[in-house]
N, C-alpha and C. Protein backbone atom coordinates (compact mmCIF):
# COMPACT_ATOMS: atom_id res chain seq x y z
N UNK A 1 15.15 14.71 6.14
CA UNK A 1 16.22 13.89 5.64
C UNK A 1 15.71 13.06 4.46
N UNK A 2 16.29 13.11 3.31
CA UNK A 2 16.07 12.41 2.53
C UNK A 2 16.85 10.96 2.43
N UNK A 3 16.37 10.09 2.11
CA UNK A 3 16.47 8.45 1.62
C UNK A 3 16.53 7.97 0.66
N UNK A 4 17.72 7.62 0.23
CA UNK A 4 17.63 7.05 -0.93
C UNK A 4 18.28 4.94 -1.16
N UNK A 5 18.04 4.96 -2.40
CA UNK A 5 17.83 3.48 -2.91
C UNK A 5 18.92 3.61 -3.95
N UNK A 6 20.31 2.82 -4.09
CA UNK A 6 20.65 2.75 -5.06
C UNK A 6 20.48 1.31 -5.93
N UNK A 7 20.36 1.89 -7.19
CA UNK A 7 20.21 0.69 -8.14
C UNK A 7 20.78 0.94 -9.47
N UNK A 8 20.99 0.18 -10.42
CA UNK A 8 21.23 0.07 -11.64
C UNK A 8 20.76 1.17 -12.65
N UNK A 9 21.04 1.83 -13.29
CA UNK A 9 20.21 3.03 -13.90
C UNK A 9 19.88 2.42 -15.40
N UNK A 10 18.50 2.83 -15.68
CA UNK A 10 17.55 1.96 -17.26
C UNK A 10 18.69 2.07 -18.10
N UNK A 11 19.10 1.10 -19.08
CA UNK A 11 19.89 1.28 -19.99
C UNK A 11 21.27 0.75 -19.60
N UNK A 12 21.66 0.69 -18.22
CA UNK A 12 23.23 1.10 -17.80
C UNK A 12 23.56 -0.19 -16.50
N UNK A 13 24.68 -0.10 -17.02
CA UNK A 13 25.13 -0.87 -15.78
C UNK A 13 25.63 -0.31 -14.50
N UNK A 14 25.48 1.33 -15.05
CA UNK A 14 26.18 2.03 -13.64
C UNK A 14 25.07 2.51 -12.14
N UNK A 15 25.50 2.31 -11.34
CA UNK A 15 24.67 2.48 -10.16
C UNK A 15 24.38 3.84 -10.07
N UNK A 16 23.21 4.22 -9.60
CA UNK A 16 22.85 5.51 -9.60
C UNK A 16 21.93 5.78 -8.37
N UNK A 17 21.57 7.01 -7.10
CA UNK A 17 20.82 6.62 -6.36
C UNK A 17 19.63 7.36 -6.58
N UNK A 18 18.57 7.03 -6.15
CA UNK A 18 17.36 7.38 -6.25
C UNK A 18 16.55 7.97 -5.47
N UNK A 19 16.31 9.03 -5.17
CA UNK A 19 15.29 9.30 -3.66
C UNK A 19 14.46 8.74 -3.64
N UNK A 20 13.69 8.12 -2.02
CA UNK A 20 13.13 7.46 -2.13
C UNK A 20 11.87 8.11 -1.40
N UNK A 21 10.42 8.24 -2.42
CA UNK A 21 9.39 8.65 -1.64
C UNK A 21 9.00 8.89 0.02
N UNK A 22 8.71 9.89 0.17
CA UNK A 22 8.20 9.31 2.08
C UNK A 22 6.97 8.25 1.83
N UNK A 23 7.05 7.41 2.98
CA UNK A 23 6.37 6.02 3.47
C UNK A 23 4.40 6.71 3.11
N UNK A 24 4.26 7.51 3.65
CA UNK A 24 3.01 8.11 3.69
C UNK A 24 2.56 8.19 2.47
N UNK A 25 3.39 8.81 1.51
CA UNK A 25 3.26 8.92 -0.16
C UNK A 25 3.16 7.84 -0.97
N UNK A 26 3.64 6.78 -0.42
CA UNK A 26 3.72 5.52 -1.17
C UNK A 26 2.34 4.97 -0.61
N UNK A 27 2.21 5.10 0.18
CA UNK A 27 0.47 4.57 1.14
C UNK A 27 -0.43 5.41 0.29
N UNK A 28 -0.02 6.46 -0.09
CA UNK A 28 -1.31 7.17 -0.41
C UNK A 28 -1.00 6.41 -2.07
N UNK A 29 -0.31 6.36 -2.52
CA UNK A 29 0.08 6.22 -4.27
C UNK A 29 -0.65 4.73 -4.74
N UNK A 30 -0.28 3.95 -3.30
CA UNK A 30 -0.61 2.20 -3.54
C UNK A 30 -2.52 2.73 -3.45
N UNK A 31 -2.73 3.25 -2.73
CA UNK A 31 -4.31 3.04 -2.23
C UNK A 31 -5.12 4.07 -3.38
N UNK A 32 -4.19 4.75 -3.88
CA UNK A 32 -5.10 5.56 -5.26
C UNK A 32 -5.28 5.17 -6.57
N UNK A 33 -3.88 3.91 -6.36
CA UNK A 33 -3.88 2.92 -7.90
C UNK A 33 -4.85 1.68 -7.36
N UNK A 34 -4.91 1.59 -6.13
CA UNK A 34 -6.10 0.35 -6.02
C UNK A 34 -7.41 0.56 -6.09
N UNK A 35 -8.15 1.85 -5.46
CA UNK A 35 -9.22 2.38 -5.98
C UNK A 35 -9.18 2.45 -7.58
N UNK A 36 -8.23 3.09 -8.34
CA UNK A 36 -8.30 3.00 -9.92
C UNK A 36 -8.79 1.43 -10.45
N UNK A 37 -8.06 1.08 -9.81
CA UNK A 37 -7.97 -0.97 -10.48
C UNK A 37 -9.61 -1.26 -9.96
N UNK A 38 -9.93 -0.89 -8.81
CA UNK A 38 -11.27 -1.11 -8.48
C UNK A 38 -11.93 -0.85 -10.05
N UNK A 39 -11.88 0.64 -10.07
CA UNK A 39 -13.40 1.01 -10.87
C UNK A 39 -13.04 0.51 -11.92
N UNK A 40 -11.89 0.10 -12.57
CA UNK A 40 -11.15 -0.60 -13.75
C UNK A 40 -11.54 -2.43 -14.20
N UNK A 41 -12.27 -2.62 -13.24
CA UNK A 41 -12.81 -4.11 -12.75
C UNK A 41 -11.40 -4.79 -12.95
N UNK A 42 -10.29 -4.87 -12.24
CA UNK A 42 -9.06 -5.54 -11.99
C UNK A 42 -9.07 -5.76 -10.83
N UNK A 43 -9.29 -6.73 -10.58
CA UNK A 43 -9.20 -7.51 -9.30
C UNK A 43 -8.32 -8.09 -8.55
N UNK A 44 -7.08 -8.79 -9.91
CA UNK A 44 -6.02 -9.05 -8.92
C UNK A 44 -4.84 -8.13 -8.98
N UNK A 45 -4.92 -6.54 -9.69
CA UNK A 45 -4.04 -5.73 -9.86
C UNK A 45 -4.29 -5.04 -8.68
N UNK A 46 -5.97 -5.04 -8.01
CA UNK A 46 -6.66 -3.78 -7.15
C UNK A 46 -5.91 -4.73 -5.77
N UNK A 47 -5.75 -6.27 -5.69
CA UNK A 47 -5.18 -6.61 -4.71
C UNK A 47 -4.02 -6.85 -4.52
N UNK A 48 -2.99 -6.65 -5.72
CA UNK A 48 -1.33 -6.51 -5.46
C UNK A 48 -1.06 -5.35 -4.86
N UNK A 49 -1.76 -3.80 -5.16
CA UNK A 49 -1.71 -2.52 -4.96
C UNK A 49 -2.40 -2.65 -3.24
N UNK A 50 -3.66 -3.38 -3.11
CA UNK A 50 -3.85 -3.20 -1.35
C UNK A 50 -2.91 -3.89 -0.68
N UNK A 51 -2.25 -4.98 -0.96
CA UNK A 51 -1.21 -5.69 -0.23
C UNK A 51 -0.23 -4.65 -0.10
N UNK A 52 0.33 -3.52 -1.24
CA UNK A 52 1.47 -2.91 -1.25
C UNK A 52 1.17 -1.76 0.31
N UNK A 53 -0.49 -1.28 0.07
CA UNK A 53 -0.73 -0.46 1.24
C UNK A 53 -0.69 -0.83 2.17
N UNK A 54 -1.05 -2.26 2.65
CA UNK A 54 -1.25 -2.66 3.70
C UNK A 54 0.15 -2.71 4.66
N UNK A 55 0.89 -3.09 3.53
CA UNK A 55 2.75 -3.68 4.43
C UNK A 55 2.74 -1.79 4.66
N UNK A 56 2.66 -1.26 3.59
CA UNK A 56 3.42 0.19 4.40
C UNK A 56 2.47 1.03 5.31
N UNK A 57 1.34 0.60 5.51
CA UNK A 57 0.35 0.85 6.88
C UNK A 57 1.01 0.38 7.67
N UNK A 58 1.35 -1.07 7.66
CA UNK A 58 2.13 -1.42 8.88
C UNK A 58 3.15 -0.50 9.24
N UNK A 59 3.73 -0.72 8.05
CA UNK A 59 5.48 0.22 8.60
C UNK A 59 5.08 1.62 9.12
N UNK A 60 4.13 1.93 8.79
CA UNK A 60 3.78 3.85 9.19
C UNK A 60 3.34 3.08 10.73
N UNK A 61 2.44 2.42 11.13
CA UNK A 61 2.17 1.94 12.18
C UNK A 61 0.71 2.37 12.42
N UNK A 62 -0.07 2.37 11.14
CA UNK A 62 -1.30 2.25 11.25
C UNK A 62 -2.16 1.11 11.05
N UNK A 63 -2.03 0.09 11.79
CA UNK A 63 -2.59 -1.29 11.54
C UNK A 63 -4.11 -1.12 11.42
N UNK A 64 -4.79 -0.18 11.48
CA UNK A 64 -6.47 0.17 11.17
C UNK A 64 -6.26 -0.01 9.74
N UNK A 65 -5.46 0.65 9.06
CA UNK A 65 -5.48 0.62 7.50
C UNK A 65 -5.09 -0.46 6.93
N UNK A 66 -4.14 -0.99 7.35
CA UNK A 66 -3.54 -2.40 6.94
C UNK A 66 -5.06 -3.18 6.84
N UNK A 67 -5.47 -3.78 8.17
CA UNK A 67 -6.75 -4.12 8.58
C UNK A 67 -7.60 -4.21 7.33
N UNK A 68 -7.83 -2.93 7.19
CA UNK A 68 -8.84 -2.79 5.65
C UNK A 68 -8.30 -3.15 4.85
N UNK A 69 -7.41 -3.07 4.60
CA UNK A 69 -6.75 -3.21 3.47
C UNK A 69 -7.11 -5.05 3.15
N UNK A 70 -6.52 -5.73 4.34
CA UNK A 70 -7.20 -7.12 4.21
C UNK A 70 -8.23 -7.22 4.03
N UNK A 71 -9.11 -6.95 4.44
CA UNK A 71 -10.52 -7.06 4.59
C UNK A 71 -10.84 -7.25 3.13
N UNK A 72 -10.60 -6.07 2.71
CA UNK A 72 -10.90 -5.76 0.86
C UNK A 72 -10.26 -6.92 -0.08
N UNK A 73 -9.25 -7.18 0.31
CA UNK A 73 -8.21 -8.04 -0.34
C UNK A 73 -9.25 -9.46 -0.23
N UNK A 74 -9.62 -9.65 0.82
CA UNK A 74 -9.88 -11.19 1.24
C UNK A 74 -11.56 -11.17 0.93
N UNK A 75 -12.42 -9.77 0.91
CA UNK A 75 -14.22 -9.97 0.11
C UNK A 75 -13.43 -10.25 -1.00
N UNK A 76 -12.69 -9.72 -1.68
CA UNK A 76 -12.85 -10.68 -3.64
C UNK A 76 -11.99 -11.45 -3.38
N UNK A 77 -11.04 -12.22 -2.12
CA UNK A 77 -10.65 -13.42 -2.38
C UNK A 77 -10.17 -14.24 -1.25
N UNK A 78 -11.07 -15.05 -0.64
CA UNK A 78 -11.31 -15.51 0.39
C UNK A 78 -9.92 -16.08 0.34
N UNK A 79 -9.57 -16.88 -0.36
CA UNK A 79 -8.38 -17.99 -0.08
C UNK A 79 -6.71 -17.03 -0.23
N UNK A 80 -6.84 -15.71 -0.29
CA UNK A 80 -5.67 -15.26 -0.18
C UNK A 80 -4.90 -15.61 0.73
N UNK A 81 -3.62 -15.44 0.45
CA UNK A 81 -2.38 -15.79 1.49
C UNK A 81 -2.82 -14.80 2.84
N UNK A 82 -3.51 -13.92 3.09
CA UNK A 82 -3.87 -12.91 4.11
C UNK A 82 -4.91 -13.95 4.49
N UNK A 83 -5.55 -14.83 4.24
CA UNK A 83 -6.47 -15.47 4.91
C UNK A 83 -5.81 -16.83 6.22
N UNK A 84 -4.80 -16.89 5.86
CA UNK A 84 -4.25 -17.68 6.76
C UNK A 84 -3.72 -17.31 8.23
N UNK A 85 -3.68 -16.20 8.21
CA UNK A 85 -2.98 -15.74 9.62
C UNK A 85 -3.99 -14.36 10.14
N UNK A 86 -3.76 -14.14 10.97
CA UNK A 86 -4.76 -12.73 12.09
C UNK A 86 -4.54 -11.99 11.74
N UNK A 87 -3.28 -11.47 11.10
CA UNK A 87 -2.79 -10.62 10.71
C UNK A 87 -2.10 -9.60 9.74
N UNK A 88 -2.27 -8.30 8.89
CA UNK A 88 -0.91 -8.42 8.39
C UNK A 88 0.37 -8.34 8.45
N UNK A 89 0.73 -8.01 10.22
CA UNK A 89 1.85 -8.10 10.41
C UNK A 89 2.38 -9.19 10.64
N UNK A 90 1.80 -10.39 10.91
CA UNK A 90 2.19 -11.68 10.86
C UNK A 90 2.78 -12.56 9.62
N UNK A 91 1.75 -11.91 8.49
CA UNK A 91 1.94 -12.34 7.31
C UNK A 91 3.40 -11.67 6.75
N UNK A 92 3.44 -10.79 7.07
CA UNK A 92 4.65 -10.03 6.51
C UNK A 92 6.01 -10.55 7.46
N UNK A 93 5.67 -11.17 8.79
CA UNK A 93 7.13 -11.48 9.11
C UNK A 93 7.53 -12.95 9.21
N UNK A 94 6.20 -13.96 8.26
CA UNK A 94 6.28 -14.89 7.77
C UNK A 94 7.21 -15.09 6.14
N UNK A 95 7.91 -16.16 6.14
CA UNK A 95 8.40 -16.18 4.68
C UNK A 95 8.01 -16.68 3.28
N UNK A 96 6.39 -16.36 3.57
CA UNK A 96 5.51 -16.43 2.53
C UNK A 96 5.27 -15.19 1.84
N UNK A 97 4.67 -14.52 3.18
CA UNK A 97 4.59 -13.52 3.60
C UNK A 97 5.57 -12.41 2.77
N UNK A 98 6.93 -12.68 3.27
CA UNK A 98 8.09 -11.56 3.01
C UNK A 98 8.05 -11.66 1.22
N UNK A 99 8.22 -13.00 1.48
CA UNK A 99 8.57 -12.82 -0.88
C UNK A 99 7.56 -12.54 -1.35
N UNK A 100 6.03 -12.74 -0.73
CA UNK A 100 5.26 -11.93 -2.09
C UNK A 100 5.16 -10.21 -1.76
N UNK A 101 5.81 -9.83 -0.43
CA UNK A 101 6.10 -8.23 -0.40
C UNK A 101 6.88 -8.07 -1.23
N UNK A 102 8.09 -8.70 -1.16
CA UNK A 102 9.26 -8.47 -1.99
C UNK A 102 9.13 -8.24 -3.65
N UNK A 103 8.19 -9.71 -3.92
CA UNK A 103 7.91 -9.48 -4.96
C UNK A 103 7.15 -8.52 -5.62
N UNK A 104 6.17 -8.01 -5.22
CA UNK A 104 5.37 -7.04 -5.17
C UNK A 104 6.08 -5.48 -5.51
N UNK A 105 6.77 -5.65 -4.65
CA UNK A 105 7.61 -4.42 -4.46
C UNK A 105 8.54 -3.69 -5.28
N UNK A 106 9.12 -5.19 -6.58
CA UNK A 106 10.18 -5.55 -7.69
C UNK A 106 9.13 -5.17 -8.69
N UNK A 107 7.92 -5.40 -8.49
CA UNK A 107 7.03 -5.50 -9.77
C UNK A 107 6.36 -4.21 -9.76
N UNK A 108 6.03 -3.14 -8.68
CA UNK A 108 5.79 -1.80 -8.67
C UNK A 108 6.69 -1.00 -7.61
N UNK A 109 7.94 -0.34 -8.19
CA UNK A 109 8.62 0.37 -7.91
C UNK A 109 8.52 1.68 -7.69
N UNK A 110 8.80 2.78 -6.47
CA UNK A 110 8.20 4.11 -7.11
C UNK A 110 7.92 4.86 -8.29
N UNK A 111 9.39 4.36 -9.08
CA UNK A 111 8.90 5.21 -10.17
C UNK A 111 7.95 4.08 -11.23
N UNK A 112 7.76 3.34 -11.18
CA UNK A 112 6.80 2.92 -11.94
C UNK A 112 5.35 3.46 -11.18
N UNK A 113 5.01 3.43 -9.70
CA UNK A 113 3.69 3.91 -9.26
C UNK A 113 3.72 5.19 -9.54
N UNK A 114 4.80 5.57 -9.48
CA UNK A 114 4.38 7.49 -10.48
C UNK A 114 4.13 7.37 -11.76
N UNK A 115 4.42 6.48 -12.38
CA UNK A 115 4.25 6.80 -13.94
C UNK A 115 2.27 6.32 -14.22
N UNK A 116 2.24 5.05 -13.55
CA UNK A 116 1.03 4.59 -13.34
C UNK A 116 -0.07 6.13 -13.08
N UNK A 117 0.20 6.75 -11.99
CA UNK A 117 -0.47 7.60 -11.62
C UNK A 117 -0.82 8.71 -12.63
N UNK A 118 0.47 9.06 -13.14
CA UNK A 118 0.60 9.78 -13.95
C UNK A 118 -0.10 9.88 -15.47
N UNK A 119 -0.46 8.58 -15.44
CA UNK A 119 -0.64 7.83 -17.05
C UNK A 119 -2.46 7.70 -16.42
N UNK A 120 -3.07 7.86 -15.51
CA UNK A 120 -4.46 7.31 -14.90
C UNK A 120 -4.75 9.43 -14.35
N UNK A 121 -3.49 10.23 -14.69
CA UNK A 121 -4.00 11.79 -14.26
C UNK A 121 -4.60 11.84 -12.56
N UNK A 122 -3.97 11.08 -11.88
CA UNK A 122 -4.10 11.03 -10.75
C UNK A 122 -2.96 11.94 -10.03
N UNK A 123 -3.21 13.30 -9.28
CA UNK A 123 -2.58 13.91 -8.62
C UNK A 123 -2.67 13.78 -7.23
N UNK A 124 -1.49 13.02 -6.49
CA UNK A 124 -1.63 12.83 -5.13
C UNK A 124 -0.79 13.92 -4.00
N UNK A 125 0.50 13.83 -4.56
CA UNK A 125 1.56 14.34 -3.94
C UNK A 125 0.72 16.20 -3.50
N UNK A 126 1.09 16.05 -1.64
CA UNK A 126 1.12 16.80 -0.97
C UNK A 126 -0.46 16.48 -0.58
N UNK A 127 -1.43 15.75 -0.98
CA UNK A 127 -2.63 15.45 -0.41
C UNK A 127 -2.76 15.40 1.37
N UNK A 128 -1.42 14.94 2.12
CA UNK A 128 -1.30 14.39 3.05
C UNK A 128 -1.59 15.50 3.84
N UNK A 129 -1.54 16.83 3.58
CA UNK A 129 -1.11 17.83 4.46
C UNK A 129 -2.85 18.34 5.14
N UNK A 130 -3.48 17.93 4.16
CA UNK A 130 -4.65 18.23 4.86
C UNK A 130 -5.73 17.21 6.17
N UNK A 131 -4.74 16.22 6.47
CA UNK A 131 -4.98 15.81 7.66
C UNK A 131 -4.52 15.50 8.25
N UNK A 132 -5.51 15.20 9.59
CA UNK A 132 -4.43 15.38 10.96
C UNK A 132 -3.62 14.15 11.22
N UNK A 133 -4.12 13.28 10.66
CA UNK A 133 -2.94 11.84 10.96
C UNK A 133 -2.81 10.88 9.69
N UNK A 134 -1.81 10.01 9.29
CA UNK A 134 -1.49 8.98 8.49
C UNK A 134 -2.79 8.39 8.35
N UNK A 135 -3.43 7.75 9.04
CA UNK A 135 -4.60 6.82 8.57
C UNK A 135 -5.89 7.29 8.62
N UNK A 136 -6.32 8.64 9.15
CA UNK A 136 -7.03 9.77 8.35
C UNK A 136 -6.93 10.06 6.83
N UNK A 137 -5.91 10.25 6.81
CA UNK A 137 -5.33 10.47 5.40
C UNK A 137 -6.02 9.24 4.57
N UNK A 138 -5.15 7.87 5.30
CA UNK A 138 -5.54 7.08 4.04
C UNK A 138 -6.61 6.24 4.04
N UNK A 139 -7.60 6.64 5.19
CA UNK A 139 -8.95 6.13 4.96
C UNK A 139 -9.89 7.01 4.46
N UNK A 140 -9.96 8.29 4.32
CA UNK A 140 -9.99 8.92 2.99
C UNK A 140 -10.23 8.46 1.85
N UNK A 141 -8.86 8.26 1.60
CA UNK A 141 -8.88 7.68 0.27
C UNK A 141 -9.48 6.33 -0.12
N UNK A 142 -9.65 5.61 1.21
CA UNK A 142 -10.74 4.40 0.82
C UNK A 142 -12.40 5.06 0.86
N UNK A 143 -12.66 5.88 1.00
CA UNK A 143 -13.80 6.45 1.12
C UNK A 143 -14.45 6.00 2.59
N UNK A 144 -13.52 5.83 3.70
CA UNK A 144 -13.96 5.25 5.08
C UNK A 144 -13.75 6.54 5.89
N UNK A 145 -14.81 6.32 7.24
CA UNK A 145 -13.99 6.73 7.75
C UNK A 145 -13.02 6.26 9.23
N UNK A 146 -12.01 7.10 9.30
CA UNK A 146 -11.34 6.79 10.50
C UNK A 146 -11.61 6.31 11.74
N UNK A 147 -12.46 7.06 12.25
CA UNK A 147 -12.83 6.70 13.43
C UNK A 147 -13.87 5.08 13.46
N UNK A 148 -14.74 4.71 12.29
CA UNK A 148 -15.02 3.35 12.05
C UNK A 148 -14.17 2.01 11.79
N UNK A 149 -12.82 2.39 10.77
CA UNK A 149 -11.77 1.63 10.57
C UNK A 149 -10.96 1.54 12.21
N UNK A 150 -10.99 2.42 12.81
CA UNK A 150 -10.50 2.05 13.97
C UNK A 150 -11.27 1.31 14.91
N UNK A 151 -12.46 1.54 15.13
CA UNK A 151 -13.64 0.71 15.80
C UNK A 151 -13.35 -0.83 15.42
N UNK A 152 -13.59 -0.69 13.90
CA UNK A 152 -13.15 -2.21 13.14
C UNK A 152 -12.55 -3.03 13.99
N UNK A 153 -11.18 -2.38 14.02
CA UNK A 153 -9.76 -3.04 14.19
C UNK A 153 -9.52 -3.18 15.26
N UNK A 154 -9.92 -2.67 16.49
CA UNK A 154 -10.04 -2.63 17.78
C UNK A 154 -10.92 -3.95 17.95
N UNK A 155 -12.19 -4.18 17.45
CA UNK A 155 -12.87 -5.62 17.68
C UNK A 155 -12.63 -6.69 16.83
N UNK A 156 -11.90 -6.46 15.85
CA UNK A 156 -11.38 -7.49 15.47
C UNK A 156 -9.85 -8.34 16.26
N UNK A 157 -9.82 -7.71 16.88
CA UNK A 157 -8.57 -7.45 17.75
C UNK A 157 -9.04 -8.54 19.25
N UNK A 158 -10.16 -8.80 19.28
CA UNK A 158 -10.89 -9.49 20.50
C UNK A 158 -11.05 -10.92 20.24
């Protein structure tokens, strides 16, 4: 089933709808533009892009990845808004929390993280198929692996 988003179309005042990426694709898209921003020495672009992974780790319901995702966020910046609470699902159903998702979200849109990708020759789409679960997949792409990010998150969890 496809999903879509309607919005305003560039140029126009007329509404138009948009398909909207699967959740997994956008996890993988946020976490391949934040590795980029890494080696790019951008620091607070590499942590708008892990915040973006982290909320849709949550929503996939892989809180191991989210997890990292903080982790990374909060070594280059201790005093982040993720430093205040246990969690990122806490943070996200806080209303600090919600507007800088929101905002986040206004400021990299799918099709702007495709164009990004596109413009950095980063080919992601269909990557997913070669493993066996969501946060396999996207600890991968952090260069982790799974079964440690889960160890992580399990004792951080104590």
């Amino acid at each position: 089933m496809m999903i879509f988003e309607v919005r305003l179309a560039p140029n126009s005042n007329l509404p138009v709808a948009f398909p909207m990426p699967p959740a997994v694709e956008m996890l993988g898209a946020y976490l391949h533009l934040a590795q980029a921003a890494g080696r790019r020495q951008r620091p607070q672009t590499r942590a708008r892009l892990l915040f973006l992974a982290g909320a849709e780790a949550e929503a996939l319901g892989t809180p191991e990845i989210a997890h990292a995702c903080r982790k990374l966020i909060l070594s280059h910046n201790p005093a982040h808004l993720l430093g205040r609470g246990a969690d990122f699902r806490q943070l996200l159903e806080s209303a600090e929390g919600a507007a800088l998702h929101q905002t986040l979200l206004r400021r990299y849109p799918p099709e702007r993280v495709e164009q990004l990708l596109a413009k950095l020759g980063i080919e992601h789409r269909g990557e997913r198929r070669f493993y066996y679960a969501d946060g396999e997949y996207a600890a991968a792409i952090l260069g982790r692996d799974w079964n440690q990010l889960v160890a992580e998150y399990r004792e951080s969890r104590h």
